[in-house]
Protein backbone atom coordinates (compact mmCIF):
# COMPACT_ATOMS: atom_id res chain seq x y z
CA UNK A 1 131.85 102.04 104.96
CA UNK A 2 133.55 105.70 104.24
CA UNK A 3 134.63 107.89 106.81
CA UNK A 4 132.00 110.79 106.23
CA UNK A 5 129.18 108.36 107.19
CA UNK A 6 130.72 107.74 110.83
CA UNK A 7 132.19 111.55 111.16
CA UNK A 8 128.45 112.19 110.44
CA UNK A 9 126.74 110.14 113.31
CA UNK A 10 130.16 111.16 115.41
CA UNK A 11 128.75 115.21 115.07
CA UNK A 12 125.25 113.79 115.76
CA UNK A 13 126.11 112.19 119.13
CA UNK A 14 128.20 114.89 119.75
CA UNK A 15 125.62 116.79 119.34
CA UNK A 16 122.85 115.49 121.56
CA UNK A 17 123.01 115.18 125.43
CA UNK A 18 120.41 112.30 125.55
CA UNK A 19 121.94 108.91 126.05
CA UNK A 20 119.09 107.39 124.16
CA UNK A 21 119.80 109.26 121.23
CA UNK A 22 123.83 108.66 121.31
CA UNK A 23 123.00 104.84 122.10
CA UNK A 24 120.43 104.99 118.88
CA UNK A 25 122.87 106.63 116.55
CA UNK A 26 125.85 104.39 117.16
CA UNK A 27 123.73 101.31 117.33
CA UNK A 28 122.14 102.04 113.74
CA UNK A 29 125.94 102.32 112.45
CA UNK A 30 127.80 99.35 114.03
CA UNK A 31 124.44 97.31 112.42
CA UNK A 32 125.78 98.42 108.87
CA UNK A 33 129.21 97.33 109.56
CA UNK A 34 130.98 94.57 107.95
CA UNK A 35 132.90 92.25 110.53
CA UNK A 36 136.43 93.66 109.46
CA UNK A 37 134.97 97.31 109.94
CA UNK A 38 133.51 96.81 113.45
CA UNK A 39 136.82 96.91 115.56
CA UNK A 40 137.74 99.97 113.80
CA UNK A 41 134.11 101.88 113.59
CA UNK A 42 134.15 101.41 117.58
CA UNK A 43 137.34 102.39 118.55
CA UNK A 44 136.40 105.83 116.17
CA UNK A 45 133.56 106.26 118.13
CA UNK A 46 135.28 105.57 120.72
CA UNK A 47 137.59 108.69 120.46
CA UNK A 48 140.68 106.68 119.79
CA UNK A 49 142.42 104.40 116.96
CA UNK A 50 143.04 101.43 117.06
CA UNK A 51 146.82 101.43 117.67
CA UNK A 52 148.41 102.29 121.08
CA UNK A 53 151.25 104.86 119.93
CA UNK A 54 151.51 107.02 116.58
CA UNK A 55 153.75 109.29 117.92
CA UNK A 56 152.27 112.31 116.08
CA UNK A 57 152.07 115.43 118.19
CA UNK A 58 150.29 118.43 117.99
CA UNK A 59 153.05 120.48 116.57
CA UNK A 60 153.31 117.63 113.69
CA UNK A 61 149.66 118.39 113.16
CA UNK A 62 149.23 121.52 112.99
CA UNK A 63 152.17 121.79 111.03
CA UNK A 64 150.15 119.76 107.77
CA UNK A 65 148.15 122.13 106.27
CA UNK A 66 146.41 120.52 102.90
CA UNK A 67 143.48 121.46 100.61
CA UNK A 68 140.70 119.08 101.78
CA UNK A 69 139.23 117.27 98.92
CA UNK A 70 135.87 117.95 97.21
CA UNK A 71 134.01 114.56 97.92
CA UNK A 72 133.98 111.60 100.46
CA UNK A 73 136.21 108.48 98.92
CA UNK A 74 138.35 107.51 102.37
CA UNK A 75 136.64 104.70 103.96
CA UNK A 76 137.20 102.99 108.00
CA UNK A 77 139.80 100.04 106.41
CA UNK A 78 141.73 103.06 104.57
CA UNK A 79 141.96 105.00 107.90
CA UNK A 80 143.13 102.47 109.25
CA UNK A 81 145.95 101.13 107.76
CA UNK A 82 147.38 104.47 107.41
CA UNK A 83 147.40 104.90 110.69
CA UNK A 84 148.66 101.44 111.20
CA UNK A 85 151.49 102.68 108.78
CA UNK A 86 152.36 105.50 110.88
CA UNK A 87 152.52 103.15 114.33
CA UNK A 88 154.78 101.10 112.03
CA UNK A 89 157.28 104.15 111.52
CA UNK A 90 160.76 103.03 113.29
CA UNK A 91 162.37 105.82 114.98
CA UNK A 92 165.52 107.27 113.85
CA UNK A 93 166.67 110.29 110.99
CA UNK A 94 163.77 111.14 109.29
CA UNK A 95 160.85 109.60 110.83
CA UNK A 96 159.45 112.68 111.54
CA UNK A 97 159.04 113.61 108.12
CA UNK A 98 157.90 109.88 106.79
CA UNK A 99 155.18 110.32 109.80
CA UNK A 100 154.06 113.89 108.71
CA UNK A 101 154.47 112.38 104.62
CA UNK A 102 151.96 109.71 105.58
CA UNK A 103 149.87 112.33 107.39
CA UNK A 104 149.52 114.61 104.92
CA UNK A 105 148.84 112.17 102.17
CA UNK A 106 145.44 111.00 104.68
CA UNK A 107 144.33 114.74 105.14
CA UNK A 108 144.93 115.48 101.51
CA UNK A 109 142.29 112.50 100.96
CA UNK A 110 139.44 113.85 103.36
CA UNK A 111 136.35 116.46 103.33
CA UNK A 112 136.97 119.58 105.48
CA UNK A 113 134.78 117.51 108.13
CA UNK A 114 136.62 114.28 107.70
CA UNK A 115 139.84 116.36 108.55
CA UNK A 116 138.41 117.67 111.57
CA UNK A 117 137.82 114.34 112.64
CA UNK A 118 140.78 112.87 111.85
CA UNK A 119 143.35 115.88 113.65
CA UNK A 120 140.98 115.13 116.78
CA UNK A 121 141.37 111.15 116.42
CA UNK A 122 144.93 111.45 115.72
CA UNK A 123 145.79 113.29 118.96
CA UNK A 124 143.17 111.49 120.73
CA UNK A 125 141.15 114.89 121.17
CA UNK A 126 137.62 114.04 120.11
CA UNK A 127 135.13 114.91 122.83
CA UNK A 128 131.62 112.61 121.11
CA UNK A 129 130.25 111.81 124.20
CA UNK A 130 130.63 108.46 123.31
CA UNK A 131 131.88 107.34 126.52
CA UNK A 132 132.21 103.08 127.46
CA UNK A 133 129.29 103.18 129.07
CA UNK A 134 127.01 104.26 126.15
CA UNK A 135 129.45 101.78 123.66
CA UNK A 136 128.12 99.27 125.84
CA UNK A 137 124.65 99.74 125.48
CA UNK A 138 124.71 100.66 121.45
CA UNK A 139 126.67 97.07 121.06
CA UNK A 140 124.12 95.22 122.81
CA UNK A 141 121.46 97.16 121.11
CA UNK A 142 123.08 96.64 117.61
CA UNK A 143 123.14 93.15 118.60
CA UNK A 144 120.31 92.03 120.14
CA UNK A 145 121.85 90.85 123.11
CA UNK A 146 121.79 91.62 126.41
CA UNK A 147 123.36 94.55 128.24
CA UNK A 148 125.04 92.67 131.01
CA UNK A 149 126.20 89.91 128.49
CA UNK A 150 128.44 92.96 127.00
CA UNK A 151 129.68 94.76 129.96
CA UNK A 152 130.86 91.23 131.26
CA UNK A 153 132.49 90.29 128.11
CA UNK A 154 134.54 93.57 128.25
CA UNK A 155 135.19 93.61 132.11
CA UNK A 156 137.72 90.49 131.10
CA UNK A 157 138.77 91.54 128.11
CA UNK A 158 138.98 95.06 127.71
CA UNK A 159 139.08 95.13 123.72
CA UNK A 160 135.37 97.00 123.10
CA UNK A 161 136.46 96.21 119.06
CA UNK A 162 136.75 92.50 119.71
CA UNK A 163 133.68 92.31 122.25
CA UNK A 164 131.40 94.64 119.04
CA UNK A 165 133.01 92.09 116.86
CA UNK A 166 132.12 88.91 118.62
CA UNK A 167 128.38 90.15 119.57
CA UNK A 168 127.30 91.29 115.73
CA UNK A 169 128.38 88.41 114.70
CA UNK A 170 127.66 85.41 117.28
CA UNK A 171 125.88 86.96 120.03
CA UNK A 172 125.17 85.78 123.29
CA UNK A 173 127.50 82.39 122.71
CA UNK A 174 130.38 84.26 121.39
CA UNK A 175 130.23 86.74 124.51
CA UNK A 176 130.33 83.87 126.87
CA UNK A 177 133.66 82.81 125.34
CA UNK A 178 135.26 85.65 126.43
CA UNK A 179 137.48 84.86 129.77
CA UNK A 180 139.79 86.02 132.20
CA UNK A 181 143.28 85.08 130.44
CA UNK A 182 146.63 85.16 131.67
CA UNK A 183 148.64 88.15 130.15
CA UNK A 184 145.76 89.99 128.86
CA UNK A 185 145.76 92.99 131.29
CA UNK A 186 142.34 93.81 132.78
CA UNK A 187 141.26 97.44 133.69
CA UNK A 188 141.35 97.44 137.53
CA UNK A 189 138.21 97.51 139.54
CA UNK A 190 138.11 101.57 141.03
CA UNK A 191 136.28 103.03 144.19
CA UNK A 192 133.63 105.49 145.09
CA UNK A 193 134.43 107.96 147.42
CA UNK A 194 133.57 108.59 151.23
CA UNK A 195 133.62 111.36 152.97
CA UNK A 196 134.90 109.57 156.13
CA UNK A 197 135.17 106.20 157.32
CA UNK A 198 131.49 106.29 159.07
CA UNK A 199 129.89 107.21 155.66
CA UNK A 200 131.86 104.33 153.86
CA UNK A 201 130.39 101.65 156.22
CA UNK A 202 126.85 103.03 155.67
CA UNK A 203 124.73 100.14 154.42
CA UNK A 204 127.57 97.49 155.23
CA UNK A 205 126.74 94.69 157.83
CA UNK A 206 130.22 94.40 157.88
CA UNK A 207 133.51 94.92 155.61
CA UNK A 208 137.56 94.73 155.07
CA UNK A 209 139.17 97.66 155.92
CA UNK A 210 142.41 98.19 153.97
CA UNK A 211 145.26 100.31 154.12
CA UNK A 212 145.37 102.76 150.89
CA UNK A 213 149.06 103.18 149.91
CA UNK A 214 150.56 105.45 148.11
CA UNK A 215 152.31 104.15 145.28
CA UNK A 216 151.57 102.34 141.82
CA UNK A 217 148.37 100.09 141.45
CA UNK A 218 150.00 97.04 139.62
CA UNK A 219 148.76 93.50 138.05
CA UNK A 220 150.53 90.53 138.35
CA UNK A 221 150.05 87.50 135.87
CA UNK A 222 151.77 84.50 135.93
CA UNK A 223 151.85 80.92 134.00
CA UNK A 224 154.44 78.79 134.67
CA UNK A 225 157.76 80.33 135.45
CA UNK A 226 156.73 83.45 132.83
CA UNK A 227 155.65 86.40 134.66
CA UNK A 228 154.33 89.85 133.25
CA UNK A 229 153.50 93.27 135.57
CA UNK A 230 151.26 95.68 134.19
CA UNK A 231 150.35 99.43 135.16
CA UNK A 232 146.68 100.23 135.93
CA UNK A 233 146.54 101.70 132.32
CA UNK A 234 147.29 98.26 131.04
CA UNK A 235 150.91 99.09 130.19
CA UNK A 236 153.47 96.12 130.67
CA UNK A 237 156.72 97.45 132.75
CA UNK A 238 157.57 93.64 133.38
CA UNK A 239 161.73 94.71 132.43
CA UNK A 240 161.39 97.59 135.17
CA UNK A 241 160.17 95.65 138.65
CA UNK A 242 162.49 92.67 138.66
CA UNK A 243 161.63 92.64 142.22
CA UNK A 244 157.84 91.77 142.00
CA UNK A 245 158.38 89.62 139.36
CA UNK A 246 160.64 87.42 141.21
CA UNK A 247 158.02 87.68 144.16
CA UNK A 248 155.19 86.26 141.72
CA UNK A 249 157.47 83.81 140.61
CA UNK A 250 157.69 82.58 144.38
CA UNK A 251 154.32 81.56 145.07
CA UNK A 252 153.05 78.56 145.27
CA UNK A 253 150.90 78.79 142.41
CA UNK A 254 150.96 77.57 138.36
CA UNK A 255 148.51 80.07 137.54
CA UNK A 256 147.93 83.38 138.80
CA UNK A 257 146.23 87.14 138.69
CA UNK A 258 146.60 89.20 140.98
CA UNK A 259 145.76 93.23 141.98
CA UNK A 260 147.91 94.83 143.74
CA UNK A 261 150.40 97.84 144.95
CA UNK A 262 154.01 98.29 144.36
CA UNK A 263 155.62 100.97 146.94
CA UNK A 264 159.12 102.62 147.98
CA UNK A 265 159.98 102.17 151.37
CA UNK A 266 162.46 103.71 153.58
CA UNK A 267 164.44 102.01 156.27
CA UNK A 268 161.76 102.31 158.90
CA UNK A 269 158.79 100.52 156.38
CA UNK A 270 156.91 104.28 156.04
CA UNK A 271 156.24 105.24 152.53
CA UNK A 272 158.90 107.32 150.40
CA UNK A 273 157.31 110.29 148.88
CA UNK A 274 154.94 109.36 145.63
CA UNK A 275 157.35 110.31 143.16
CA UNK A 276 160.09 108.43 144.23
CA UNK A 277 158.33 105.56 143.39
CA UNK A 278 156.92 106.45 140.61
CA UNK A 279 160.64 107.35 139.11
CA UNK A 280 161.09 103.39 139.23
CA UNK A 281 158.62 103.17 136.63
CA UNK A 282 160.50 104.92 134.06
CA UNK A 283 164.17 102.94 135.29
CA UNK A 284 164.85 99.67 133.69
CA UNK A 285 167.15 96.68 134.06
CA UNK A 286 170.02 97.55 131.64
CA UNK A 287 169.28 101.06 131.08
CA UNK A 288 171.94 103.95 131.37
CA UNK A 289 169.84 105.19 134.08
CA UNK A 290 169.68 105.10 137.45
CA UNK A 291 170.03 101.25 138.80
CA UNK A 292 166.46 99.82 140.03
CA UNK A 293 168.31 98.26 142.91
CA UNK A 294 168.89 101.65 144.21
CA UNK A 295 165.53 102.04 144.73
CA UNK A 296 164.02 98.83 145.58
CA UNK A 297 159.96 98.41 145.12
CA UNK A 298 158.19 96.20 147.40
CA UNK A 299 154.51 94.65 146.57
CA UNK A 300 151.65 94.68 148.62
CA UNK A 301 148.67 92.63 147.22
CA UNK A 302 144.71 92.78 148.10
CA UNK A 303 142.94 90.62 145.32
CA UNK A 304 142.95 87.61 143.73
CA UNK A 305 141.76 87.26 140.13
CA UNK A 306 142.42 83.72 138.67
CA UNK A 307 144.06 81.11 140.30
CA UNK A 308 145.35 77.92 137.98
CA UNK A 309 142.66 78.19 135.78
CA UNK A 310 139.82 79.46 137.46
CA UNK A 311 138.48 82.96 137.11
CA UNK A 312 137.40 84.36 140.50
CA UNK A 313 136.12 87.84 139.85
CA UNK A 314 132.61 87.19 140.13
CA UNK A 315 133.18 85.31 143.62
CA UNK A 316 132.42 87.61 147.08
CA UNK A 317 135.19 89.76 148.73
CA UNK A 318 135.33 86.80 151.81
CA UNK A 319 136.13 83.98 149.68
CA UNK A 320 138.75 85.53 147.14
CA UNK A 321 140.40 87.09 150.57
CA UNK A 322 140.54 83.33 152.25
CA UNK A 323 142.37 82.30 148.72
CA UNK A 324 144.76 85.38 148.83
CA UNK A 325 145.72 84.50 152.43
CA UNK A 326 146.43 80.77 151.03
CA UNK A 327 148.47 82.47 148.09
CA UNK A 328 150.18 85.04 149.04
CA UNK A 329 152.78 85.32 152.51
CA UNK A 330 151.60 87.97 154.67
CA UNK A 331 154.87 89.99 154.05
CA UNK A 332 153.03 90.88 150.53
CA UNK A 333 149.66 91.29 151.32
CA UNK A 334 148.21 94.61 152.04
CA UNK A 335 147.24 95.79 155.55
CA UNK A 336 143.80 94.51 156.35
CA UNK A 337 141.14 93.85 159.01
CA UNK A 338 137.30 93.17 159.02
CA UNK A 339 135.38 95.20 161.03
CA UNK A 340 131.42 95.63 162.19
CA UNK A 341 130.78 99.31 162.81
CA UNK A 342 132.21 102.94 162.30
CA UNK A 343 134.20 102.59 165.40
CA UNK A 344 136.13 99.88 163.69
CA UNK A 345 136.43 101.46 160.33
CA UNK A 346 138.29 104.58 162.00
CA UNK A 347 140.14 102.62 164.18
CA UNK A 348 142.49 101.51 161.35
CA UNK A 349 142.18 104.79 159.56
CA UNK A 350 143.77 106.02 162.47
CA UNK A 351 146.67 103.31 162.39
CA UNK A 352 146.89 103.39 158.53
CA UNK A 353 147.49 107.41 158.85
CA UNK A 354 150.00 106.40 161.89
CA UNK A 355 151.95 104.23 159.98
CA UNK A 356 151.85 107.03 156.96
CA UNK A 357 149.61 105.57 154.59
CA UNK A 358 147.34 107.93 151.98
CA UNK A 359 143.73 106.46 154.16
CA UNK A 360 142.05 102.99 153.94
CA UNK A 361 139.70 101.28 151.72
CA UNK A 362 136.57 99.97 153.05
CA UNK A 363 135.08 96.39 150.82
CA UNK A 364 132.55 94.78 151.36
CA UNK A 365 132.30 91.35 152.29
CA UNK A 366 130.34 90.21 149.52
CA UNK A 367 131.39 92.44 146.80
CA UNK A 368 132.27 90.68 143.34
CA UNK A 369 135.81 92.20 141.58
CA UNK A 370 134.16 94.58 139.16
CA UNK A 371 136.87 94.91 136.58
CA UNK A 372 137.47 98.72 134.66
CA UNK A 373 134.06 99.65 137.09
CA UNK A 374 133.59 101.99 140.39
CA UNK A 375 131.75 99.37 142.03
CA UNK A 376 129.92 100.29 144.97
CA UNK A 377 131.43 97.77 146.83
CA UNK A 378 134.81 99.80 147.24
CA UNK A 379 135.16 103.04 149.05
CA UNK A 380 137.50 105.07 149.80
CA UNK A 381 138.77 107.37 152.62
CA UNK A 382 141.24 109.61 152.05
CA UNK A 383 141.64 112.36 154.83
CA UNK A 384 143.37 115.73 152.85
CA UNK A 385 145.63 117.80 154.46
CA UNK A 386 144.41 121.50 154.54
CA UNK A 387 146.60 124.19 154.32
CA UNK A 388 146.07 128.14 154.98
CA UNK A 389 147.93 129.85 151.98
CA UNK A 390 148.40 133.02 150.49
CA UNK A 391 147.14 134.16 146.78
CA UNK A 392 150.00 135.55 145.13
CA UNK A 393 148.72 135.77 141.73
CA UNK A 394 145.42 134.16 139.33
CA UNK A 395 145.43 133.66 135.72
CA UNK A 396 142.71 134.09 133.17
CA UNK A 397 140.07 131.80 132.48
CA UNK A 398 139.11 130.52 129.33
CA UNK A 399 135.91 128.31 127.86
CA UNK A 400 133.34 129.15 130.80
CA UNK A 401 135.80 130.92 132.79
CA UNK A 402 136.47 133.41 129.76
CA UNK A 403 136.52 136.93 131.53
CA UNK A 404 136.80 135.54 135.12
CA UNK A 405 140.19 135.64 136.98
CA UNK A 406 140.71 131.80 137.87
CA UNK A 407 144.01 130.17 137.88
CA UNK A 408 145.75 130.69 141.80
CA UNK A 409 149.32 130.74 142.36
CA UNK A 410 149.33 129.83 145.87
CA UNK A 411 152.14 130.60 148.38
CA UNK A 412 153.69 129.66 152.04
CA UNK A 413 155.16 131.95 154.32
CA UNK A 414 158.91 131.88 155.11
CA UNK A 415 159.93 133.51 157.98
CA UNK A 416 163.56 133.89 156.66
CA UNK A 417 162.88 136.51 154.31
CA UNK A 418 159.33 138.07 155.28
CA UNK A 419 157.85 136.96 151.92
CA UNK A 420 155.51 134.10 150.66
CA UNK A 421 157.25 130.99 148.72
CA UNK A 422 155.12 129.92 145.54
CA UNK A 423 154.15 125.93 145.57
CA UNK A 424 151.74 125.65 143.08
CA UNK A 425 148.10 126.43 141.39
CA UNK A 426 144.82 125.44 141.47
CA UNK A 427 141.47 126.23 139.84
CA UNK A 428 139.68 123.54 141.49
CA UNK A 429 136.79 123.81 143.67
CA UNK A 430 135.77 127.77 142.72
CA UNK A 431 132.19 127.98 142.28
CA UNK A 432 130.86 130.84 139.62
CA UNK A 433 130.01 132.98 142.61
CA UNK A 434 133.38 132.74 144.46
CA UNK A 435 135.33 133.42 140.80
CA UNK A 436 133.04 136.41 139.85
CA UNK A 437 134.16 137.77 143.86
CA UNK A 438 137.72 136.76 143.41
CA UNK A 439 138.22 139.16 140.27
CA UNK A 440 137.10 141.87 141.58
CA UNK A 441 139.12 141.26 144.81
CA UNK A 442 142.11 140.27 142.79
CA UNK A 443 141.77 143.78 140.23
CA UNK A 444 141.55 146.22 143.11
CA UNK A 445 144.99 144.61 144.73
CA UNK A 446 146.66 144.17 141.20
CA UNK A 447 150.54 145.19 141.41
CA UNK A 448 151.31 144.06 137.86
CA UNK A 449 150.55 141.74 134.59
CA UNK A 450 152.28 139.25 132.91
CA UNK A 451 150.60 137.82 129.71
CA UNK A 452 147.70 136.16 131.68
CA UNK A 453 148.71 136.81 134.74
CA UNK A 454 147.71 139.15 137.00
CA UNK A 455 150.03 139.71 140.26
CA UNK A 456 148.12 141.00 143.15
CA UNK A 457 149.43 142.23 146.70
CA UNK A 458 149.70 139.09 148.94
CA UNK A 459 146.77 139.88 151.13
CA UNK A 460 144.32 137.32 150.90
CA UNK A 461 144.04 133.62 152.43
CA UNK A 462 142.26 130.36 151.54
CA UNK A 463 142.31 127.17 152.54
CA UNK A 464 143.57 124.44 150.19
CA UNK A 465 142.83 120.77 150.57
CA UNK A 466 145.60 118.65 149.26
CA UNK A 467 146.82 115.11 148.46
CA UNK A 468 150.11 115.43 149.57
CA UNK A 469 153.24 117.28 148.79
CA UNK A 470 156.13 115.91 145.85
CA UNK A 471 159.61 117.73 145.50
CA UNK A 472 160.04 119.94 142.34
CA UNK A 473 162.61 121.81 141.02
CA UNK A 474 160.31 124.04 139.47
CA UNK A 475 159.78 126.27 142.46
CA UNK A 476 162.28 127.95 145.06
CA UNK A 477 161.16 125.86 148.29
CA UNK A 478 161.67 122.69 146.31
CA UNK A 479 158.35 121.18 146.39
CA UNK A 480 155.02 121.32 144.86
CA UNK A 481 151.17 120.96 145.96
CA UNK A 482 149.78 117.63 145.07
CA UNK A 483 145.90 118.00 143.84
CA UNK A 484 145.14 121.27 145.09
CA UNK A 485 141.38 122.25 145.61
CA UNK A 486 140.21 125.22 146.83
CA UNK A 487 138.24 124.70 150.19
CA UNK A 488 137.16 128.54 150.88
CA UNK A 489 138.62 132.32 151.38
CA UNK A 490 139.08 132.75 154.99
CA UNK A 491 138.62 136.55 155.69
CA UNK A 492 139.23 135.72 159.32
CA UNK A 493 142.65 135.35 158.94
CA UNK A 494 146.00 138.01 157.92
CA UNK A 495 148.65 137.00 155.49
CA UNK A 496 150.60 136.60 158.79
CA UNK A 497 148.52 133.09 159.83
CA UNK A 498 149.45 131.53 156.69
CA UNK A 499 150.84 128.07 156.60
CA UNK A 500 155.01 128.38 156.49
CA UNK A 501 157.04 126.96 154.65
CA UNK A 502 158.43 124.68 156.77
CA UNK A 503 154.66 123.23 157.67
CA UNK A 504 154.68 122.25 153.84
CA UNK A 505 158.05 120.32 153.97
CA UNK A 506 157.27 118.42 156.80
CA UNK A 507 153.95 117.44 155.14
CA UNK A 508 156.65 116.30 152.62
CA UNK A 509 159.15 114.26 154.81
CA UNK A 510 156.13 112.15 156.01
CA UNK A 511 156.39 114.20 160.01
CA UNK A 512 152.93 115.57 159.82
CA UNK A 513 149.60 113.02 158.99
CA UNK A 514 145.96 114.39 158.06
CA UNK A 515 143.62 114.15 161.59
CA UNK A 516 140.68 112.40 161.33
């Protein structure tokens, strides 16, 4: 098939805001396919090629600038072997250049359109509208198979090329082939969110209540003695956590998946700050950086995928729990507890926030593992911290927020020196009636500009809900709001009741907990 005919339903789903009409468009291509193009034609629809890494930037884009040609002649299998080409390029003197070569030699072979498309697939930029969930339903349609047979097939294996493949061309028996396997990653099951722990147990007769840590959602395979740890984007860091992969190894198991959470600790068995574990996940054994031992990770696991052979996933939450207990010691297991009733639920909310965790998650007994889903089955509660802090400057919008001031640089007081301490920005949570006030507000206390930045007299307050707090050199009081949203302005308070900033860094040490 050639390029321009996909590029040309890509614009028409892109176009159209009715999943009917994005489902019919894609469905009508993948039928025309031949079984070599299928793998490819989804993952262009998809928004993203085939390979993992091309290492092609923006600046290496941009920076190829070729007449387009005058007709269509590239086709899907040309595509993609280029591209394969330029995932092949080693690096080392002058692979920049042999990357850009091979670029350039593509671009000089498409339509203005086609080289649109390809700059936006190239830096993984397309925005179709062409999300999983409507890939789903335009395979099955293009099929003739069921729905649910495809959204199974791809919870297990998470290759929507290989499941388009295997449904065009066997249908419904080919699907059902498709199986949890050892070392092929799965995308982790996610959770809905509750407002507290009383409106995650709504509609639950009863549930486990989890701690939530703070650290790195991990999965754990393991056949035989071999042993592989993947990131929650799929991405194996086996080499970097010698630790959990010695704990795998240790269980009394042959075969093994398992979903879990790898965490710093410090002496006392409260949670280091995020990013200290996180910098473990870019250390690895034998590296000339820092050694992993210096900053051991320890595992904590809540679910149980396969077990010698046998996929689980589709079992309830009470019987893959009874197998984790028989699996795993309870030194790796996460925090948990089944409770009845609200009371319960914010009962070890309360301990889990003692003890320093992020919140809890609240399962329900009978919930399957939905893998790469937000299953209603999980919930999460995840009290924020709320700070009072002072507006020290706002940045201009752009897209919708074109003419509105939007951007906040947010700061803490420090007594010390009388002034406010900058620790961060957020956009987040400013409705169009609150930015349209802000600008005005913000013009009429302007001291100066800076490119897009208007500085204003440190006069008004609003309340920030945050994550948590991470150390950063980037700003003088050496650490940084984590997910800032903006709550509200609070007129009823001066500069002077701001947050300080020694409030902040104890947020950061782990001394002061959200209140329930």
């Amino acid at each position: 098939m050639l390029l321009a005919e996909l590029v040309e339903v890509s614009a028409t789903v892109a176009a159209t805001r009715s999943r009917n009409r994005k489902t019919a468009a894609i469905a009508a291509l993948l039928a025309e396919l031949s079984p070599d193009e299928v793998p490819v034609g989804v993952s262009f629809l998809a928004g993203q090629p085939r390979q993992d890494r091309l290492d092609v930037g923006w600046a290496a884009v941009r920076s190829v600038d070729v007449p387009p040609a005058s007709a269509p002649t590239l086709t899907l299998l040309d595509v993609d072997e280029v591209l394969e080409e330029l995932a092949g390029v080693q690096a080392g003197t002058g692979s920049r250049t042999d990357r850009i070569d091979r670029l350039r030699g593509l671009l000089s072979r498409a339509t203005p359109d086609e080289q649109s498309f390809l700059r936006g697939l190239v830096l993984r930029e397309l925005r179709q509208g062409a999300q999983e969930g409507v890939m789903v339903q335009a395979i099955a349609a293009a099929a003739g198979v069921g729905e649910a047979a495809v959204r199974r097939a791809v919870m297990v294996h998470p290759d929507l090329g290989a499941v388009a493949r295997a449904a065009l061309e066997g249908g419904d028996e080919l699907l059902a082939r498709f199986q949890l396997s050892v070392f092929v990653p799965v995308l982790p099951m996610l959770a809905g969110t509750a407002a507290d722990a009383t409106d995650a147990m709504a509609g639950l007769h009863a549930a486990f209540v989890e701690d939530k840590l703070d650290g790195a959602r991990v999965q754990l395979h393991r056949a035989g003695e071999e042993v592989r740890v993947y990131t929650r984007n799929l991405r194996d860091i086996t080499a970097r956590v010698p630790e959990l992969v010695e704990v795998v190894r240790s269980l009394p198991v042959d075969a093994v998946v398992l979903d879990g959470e790898a965490i710093a600790l410090r002496d006392d068995g409260t949670p280091e700050p995020f990013q200290v574990t996180m910098g473990r996940f870019g250390t690895e054994a034998g590296d000339d950086g820092p050694d992993p031992s210096a900053v051991p990770l320890r595992v904590f696991v809540f679910d149980v995928l396969h077990v010698d052979g046998e996929d689980v996933i589709d079992r309830p939450a009470s019987e893959r729990r009874e197998l984790l207990h028989r699996i795993v010691p309870a030194e790796h297991r996460v925090g948990s507890e089944l409770v009845e009733d609200p009371d319960g639920a914010n009962d070890v909310l309360r301990r889990a926030l003692d003890a320093g965790h992020e919140g809890v998650m609240v399962k329900a007994v009978d919930a399957p593992y939905e893998a790469g889903r937000r299953g209603s089955g999980w919930r999460k509660v995840k009290p924020a911290h709320t700070l009072d802090l002072v507006v020290l400057a706002a940045e201009w919008g752009s897209g919708r927020r074109t003419g509105w001031l939007s951007n906040l640089h947010l700061g803490a007081r420090d007594p010390a020196t009388g002034g406010f301490v900058m620790l961060g920005k957020t956009f987040k949570g400013l409705t169009d009636e609150t930015l349209r006030w802000q600008t005005e507000a913000f013009l009429e206390r302007e001291v100066r500009r800076t490119r897009n930045v208007v500085h204003v007299r440190p006069e008004l307050v609003v309340e920030i809900a945050i994550d948590g707090v991470q150390a950063s050199t980037r700003y003088p009081g050496g650490v940084a709001l984590r997910f800032a949203r903006v709550k509200g302005y609070r007129p009823d308070k001066s500069p002077a009741d701001a947050d300080t900033l020694a409030t902040v860094q104890a947020i950061h040490r782990g001394e002061l907990r959200p209140t329930v």
